[in-house]
PDB file of N, CA and C in Angstrom:
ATOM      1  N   UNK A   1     -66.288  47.248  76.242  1.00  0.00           N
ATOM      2  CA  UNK A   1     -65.567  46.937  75.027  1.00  0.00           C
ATOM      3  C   UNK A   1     -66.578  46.577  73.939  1.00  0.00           C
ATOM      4  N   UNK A   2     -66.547  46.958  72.837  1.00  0.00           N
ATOM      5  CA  UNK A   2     -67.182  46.876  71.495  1.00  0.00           C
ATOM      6  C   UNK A   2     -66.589  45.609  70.612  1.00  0.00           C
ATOM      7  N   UNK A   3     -67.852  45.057  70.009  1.00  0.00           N
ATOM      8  CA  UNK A   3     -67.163  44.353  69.218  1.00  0.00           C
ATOM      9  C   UNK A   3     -66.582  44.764  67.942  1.00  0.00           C
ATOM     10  N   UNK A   4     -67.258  45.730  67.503  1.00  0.00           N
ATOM     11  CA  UNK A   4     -66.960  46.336  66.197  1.00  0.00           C
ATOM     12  C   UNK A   4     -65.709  46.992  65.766  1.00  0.00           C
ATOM     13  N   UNK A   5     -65.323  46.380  64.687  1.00  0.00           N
ATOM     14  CA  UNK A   5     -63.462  47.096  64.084  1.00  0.00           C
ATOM     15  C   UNK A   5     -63.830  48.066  63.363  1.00  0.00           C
ATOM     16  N   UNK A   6     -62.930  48.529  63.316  1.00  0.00           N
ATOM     17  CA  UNK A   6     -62.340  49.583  62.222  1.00  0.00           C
ATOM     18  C   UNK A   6     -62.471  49.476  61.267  1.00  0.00           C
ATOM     19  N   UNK A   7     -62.609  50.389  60.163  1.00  0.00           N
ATOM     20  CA  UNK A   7     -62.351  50.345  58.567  1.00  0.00           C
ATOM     21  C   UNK A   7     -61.245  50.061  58.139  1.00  0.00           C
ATOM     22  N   UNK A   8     -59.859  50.272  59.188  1.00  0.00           N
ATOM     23  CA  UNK A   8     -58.589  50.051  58.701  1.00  0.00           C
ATOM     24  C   UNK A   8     -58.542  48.461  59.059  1.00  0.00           C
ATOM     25  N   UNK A   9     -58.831  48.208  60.175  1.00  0.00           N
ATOM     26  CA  UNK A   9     -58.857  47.012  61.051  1.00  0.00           C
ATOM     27  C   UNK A   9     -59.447  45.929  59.717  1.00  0.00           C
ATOM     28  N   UNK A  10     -61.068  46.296  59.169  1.00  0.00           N
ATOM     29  CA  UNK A  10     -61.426  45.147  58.256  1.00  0.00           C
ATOM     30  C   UNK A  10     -60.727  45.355  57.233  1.00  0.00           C
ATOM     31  N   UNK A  11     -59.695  46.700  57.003  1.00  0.00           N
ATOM     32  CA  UNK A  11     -59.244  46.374  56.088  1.00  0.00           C
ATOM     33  C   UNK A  11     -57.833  45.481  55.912  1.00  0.00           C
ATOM     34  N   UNK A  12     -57.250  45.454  56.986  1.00  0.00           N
ATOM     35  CA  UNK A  12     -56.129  44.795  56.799  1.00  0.00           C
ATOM     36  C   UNK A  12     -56.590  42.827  57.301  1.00  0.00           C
ATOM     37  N   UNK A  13     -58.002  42.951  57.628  1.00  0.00           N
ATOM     38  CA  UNK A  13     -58.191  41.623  57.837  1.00  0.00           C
ATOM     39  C   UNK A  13     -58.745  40.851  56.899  1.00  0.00           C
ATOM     40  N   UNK A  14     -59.318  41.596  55.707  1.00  0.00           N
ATOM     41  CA  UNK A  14     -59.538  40.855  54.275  1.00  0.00           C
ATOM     42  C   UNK A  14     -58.346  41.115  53.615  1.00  0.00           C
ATOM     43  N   UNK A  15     -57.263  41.928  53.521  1.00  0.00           N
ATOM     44  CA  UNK A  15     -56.285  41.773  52.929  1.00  0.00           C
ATOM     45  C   UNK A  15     -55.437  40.616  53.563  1.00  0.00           C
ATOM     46  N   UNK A  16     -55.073  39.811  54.842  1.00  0.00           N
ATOM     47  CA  UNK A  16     -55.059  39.057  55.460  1.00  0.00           C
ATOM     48  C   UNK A  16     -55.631  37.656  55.085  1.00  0.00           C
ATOM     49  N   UNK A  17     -56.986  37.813  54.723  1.00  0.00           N
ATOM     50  CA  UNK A  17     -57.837  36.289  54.008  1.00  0.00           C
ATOM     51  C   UNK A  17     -57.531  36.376  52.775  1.00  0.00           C
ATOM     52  N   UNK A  18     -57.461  37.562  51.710  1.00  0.00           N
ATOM     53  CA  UNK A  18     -57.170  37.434  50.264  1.00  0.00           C
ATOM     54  C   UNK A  18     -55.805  36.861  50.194  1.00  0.00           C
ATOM     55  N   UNK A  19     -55.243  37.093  51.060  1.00  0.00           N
ATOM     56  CA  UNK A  19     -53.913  36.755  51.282  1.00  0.00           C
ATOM     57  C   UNK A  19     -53.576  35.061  51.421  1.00  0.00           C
ATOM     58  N   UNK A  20     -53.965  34.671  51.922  1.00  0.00           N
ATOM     59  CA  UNK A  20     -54.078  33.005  52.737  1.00  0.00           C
ATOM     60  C   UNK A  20     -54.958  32.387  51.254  1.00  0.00           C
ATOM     61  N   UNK A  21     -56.248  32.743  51.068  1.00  0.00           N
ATOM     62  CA  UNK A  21     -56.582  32.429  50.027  1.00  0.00           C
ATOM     63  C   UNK A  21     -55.731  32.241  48.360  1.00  0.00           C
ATOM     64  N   UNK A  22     -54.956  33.471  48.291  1.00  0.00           N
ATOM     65  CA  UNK A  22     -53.737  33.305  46.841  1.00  0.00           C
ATOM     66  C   UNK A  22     -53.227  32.017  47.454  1.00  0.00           C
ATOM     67  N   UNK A  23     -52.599  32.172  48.688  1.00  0.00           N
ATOM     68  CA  UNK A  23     -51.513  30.882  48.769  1.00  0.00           C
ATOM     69  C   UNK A  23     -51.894  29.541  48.795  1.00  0.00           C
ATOM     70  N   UNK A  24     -53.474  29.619  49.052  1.00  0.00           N
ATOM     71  CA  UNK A  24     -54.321  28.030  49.089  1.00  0.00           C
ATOM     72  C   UNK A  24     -54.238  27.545  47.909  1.00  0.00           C
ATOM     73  N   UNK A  25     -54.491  28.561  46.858  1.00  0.00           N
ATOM     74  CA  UNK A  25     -54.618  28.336  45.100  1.00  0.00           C
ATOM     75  C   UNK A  25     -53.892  27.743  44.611  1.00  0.00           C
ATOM     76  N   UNK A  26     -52.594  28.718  44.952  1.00  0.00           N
ATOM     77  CA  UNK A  26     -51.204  27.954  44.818  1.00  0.00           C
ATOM     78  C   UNK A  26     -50.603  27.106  44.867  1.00  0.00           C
ATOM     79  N   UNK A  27     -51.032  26.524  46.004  1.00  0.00           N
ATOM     80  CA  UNK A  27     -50.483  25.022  46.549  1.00  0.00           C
ATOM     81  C   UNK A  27     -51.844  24.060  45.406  1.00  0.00           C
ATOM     82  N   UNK A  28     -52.627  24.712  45.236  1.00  0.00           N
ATOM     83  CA  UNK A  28     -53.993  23.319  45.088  1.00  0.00           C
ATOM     84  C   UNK A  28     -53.189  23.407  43.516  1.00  0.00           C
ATOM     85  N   UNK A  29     -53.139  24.663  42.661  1.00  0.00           N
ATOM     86  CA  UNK A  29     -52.456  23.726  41.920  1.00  0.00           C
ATOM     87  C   UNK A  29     -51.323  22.851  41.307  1.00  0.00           C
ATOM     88  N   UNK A  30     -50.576  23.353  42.477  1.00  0.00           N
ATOM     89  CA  UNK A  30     -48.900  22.483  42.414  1.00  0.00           C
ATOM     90  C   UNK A  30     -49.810  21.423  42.460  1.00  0.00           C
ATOM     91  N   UNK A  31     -50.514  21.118  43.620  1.00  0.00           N
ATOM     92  CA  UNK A  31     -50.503  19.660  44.203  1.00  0.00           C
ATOM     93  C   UNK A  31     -51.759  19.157  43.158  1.00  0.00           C
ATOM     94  N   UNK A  32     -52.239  19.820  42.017  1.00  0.00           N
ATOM     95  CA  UNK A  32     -52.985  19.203  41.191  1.00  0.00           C
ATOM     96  C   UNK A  32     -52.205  18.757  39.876  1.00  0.00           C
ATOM     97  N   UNK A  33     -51.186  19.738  39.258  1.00  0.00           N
ATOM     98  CA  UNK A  33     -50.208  19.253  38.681  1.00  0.00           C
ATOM     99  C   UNK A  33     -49.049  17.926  39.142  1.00  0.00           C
ATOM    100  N   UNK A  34     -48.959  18.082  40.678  1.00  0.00           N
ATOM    101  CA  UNK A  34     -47.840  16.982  40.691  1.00  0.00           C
ATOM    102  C   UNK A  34     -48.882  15.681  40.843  1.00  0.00           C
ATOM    103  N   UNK A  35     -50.387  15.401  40.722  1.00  0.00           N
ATOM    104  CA  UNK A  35     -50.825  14.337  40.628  1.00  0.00           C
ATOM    105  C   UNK A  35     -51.358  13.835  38.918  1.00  0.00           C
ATOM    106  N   UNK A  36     -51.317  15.240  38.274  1.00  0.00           N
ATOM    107  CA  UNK A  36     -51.117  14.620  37.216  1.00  0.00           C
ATOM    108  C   UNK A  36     -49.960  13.769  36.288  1.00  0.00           C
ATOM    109  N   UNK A  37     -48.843  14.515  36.800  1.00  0.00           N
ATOM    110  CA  UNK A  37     -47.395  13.995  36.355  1.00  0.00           C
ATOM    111  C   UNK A  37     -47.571  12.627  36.896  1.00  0.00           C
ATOM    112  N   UNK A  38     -47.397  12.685  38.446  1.00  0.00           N
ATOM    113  CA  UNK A  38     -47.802  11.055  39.165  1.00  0.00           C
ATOM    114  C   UNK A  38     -48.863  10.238  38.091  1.00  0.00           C
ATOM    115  N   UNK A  39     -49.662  10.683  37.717  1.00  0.00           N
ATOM    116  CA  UNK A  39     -50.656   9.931  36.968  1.00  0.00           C
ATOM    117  C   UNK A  39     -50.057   9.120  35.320  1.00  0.00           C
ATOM    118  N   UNK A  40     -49.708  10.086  34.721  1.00  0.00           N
ATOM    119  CA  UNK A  40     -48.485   9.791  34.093  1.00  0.00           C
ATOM    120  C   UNK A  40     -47.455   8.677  33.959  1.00  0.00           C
ATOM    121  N   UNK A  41     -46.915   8.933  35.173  1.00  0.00           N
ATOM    122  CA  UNK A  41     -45.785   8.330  35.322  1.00  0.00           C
ATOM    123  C   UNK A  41     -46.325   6.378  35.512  1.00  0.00           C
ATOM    124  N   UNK A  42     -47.531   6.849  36.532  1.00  0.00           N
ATOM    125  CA  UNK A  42     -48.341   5.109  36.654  1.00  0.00           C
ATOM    126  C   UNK A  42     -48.822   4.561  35.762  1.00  0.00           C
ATOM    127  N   UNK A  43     -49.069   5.156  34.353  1.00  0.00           N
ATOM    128  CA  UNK A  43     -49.566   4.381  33.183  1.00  0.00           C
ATOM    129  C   UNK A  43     -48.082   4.267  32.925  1.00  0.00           C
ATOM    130  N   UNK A  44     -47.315   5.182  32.882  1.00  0.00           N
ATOM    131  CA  UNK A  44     -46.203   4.814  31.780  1.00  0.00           C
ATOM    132  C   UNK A  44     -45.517   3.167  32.513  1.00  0.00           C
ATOM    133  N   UNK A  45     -45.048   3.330  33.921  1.00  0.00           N
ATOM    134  CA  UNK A  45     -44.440   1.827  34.742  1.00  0.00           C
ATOM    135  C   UNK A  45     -46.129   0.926  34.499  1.00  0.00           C
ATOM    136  N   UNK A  46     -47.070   1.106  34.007  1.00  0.00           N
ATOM    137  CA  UNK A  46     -47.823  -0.125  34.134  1.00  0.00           C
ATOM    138  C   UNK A  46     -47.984  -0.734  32.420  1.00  0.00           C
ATOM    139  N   UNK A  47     -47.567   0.079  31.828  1.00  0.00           N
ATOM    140  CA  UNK A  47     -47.550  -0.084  30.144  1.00  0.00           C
ATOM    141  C   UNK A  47     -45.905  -0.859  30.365  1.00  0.00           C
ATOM    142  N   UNK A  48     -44.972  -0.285  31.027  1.00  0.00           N
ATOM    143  CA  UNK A  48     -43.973  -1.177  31.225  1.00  0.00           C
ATOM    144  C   UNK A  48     -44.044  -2.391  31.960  1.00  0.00           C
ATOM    145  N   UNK A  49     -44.826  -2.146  32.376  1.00  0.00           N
ATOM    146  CA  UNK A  49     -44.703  -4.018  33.580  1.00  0.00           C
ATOM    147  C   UNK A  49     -45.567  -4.890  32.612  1.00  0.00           C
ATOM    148  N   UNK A  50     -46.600  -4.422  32.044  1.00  0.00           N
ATOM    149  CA  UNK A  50     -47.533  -5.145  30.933  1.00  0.00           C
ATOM    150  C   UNK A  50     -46.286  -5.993  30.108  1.00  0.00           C
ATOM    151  N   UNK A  51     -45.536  -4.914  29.363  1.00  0.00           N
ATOM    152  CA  UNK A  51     -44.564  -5.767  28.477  1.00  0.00           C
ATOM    153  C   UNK A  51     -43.794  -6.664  29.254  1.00  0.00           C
ATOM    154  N   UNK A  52     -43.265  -6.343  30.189  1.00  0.00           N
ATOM    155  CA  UNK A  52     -42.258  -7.322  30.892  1.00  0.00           C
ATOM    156  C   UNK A  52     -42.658  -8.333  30.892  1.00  0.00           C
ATOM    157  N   UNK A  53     -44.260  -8.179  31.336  1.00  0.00           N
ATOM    158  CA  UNK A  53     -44.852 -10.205  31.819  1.00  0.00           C
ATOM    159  C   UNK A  53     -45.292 -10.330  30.692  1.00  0.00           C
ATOM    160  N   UNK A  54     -45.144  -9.791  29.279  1.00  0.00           N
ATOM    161  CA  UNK A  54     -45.170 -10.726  27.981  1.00  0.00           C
ATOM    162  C   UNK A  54     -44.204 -11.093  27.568  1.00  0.00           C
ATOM    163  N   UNK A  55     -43.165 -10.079  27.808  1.00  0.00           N
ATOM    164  CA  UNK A  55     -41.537 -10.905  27.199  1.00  0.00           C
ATOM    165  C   UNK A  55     -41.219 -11.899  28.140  1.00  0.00           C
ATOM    166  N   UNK A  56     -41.329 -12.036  29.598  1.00  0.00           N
ATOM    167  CA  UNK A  56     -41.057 -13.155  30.293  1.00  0.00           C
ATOM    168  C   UNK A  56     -41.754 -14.214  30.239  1.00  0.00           C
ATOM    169  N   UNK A  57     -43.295 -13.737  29.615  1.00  0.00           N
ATOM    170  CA  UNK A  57     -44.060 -15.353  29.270  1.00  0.00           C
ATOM    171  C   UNK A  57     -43.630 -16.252  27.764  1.00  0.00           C
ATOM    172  N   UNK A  58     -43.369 -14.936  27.182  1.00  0.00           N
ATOM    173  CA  UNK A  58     -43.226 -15.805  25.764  1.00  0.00           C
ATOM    174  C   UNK A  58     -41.392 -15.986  26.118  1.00  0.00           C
ATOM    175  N   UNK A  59     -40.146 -15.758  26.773  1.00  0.00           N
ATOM    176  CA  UNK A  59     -39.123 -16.475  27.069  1.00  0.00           C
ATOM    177  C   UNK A  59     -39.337 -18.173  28.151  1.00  0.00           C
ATOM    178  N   UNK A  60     -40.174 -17.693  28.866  1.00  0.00           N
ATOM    179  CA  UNK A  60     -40.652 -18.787  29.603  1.00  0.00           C
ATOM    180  C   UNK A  60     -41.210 -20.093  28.345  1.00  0.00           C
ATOM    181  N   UNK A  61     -42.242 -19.581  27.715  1.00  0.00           N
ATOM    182  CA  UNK A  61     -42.113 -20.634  26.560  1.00  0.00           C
ATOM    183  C   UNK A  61     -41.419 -20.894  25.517  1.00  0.00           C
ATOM    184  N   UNK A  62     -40.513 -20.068  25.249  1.00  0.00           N
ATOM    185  CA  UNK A  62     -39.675 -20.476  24.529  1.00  0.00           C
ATOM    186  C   UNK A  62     -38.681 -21.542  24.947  1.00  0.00           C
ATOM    187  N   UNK A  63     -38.246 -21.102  26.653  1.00  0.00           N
ATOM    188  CA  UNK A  63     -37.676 -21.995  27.138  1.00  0.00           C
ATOM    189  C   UNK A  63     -38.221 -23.629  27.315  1.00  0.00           C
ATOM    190  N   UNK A  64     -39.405 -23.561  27.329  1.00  0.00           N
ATOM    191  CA  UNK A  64     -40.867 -24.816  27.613  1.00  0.00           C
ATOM    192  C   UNK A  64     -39.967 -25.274  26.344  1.00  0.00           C
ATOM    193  N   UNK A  65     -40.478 -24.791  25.289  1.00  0.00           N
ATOM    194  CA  UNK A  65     -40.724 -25.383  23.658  1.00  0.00           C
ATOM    195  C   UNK A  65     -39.002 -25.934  23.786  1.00  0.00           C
ATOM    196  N   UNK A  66     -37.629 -25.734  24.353  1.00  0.00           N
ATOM    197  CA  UNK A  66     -36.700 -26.004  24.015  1.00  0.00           C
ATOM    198  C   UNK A  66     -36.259 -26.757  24.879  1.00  0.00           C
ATOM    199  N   UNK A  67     -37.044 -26.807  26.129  1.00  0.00           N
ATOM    200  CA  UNK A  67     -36.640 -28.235  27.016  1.00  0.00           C
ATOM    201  C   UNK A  67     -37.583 -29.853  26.517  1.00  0.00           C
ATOM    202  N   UNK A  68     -38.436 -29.315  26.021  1.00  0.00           N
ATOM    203  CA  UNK A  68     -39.069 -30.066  25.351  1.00  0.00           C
ATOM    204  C   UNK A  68     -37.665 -31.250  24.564  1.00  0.00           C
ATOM    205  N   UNK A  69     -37.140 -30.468  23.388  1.00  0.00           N
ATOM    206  CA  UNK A  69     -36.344 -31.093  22.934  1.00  0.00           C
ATOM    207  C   UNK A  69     -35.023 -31.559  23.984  1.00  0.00           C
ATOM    208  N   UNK A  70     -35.013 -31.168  24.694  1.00  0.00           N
ATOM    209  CA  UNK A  70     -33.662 -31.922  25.737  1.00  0.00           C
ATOM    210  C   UNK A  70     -32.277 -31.027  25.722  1.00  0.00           C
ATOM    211  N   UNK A  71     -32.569 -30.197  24.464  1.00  0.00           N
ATOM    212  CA  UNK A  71     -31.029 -28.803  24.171  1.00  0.00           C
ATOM    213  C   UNK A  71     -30.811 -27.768  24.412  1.00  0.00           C
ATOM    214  N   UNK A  72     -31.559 -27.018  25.211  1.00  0.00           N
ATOM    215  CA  UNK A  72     -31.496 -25.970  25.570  1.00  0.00           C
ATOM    216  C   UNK A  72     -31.570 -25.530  27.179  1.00  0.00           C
ATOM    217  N   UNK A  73     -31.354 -24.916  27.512  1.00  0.00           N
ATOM    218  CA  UNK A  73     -31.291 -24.454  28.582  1.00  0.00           C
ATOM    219  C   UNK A  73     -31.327 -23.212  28.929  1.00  0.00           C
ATOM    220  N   UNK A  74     -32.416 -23.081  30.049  1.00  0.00           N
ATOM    221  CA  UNK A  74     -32.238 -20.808  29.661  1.00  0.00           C
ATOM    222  C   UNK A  74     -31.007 -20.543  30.509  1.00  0.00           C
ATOM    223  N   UNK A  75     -29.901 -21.431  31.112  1.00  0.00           N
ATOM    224  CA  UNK A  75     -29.045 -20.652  31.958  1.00  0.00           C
ATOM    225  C   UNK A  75     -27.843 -20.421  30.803  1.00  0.00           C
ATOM    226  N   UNK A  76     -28.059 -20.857  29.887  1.00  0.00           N
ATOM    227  CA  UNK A  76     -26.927 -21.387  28.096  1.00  0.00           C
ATOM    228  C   UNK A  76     -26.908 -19.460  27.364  1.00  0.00           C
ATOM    229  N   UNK A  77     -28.098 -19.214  28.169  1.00  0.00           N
ATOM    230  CA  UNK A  77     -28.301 -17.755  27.636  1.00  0.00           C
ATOM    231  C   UNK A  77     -27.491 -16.997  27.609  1.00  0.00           C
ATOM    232  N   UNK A  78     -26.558 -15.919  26.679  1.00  0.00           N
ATOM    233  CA  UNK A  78     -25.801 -14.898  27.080  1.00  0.00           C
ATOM    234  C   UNK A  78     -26.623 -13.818  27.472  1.00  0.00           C
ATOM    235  N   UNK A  79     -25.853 -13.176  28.300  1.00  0.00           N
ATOM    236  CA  UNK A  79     -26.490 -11.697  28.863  1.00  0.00           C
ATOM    237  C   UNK A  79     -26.079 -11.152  27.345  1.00  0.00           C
ATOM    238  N   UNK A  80     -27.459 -10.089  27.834  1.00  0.00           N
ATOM    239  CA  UNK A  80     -27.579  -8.776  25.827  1.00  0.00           C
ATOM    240  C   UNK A  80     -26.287  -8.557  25.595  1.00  0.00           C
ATOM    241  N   UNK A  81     -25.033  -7.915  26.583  1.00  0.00           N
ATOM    242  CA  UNK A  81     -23.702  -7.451  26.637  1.00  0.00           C
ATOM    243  C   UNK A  81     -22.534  -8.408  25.775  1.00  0.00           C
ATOM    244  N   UNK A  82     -23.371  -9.481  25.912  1.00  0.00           N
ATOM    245  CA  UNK A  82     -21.656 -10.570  25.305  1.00  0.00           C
ATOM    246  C   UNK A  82     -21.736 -10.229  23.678  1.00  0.00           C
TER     247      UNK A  82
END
């Protein structure tokens, strides 16, 4: 037995790797696009959590500055809805 293939043989076995190769591409750049979106998305929730712990620090002192005086209370608060 020989080791040597065919001309048809190498040919259907690089059409075979060109083959596997398109579909590697493919995937690398879905999966390079869906880490940019992901990337995205983690500034946008960390630009949101940034604000949150400033509006909850400056309500937190607001609440400070109004127990101070003895009249306020943050539970006196209406929800945004009323």
């Amino acid at each position: 037995m020989t080791n040597e293939l065919s001309p048809a043989e190498l040919g259907r076995r690089l059409e075979a790797l060109e083959s596997k190769l398109a579909y590697q591409e493919h995937w690398l750049d879905t999966l390079d696009q869906t880490i940019a979106s992901q990337a995205q998305q983690l500034e946008k929730l960390e630009r949101m959590n940034t604000l949150m712990r400033d509006r909850l620090r400056e309500q937190q002192q607001a609440a400070s500055d109004h127990a101070d005086g003895g009249a306020y209370r943050l539970e006196d608060d209406l929800p945004p809805h009323y």
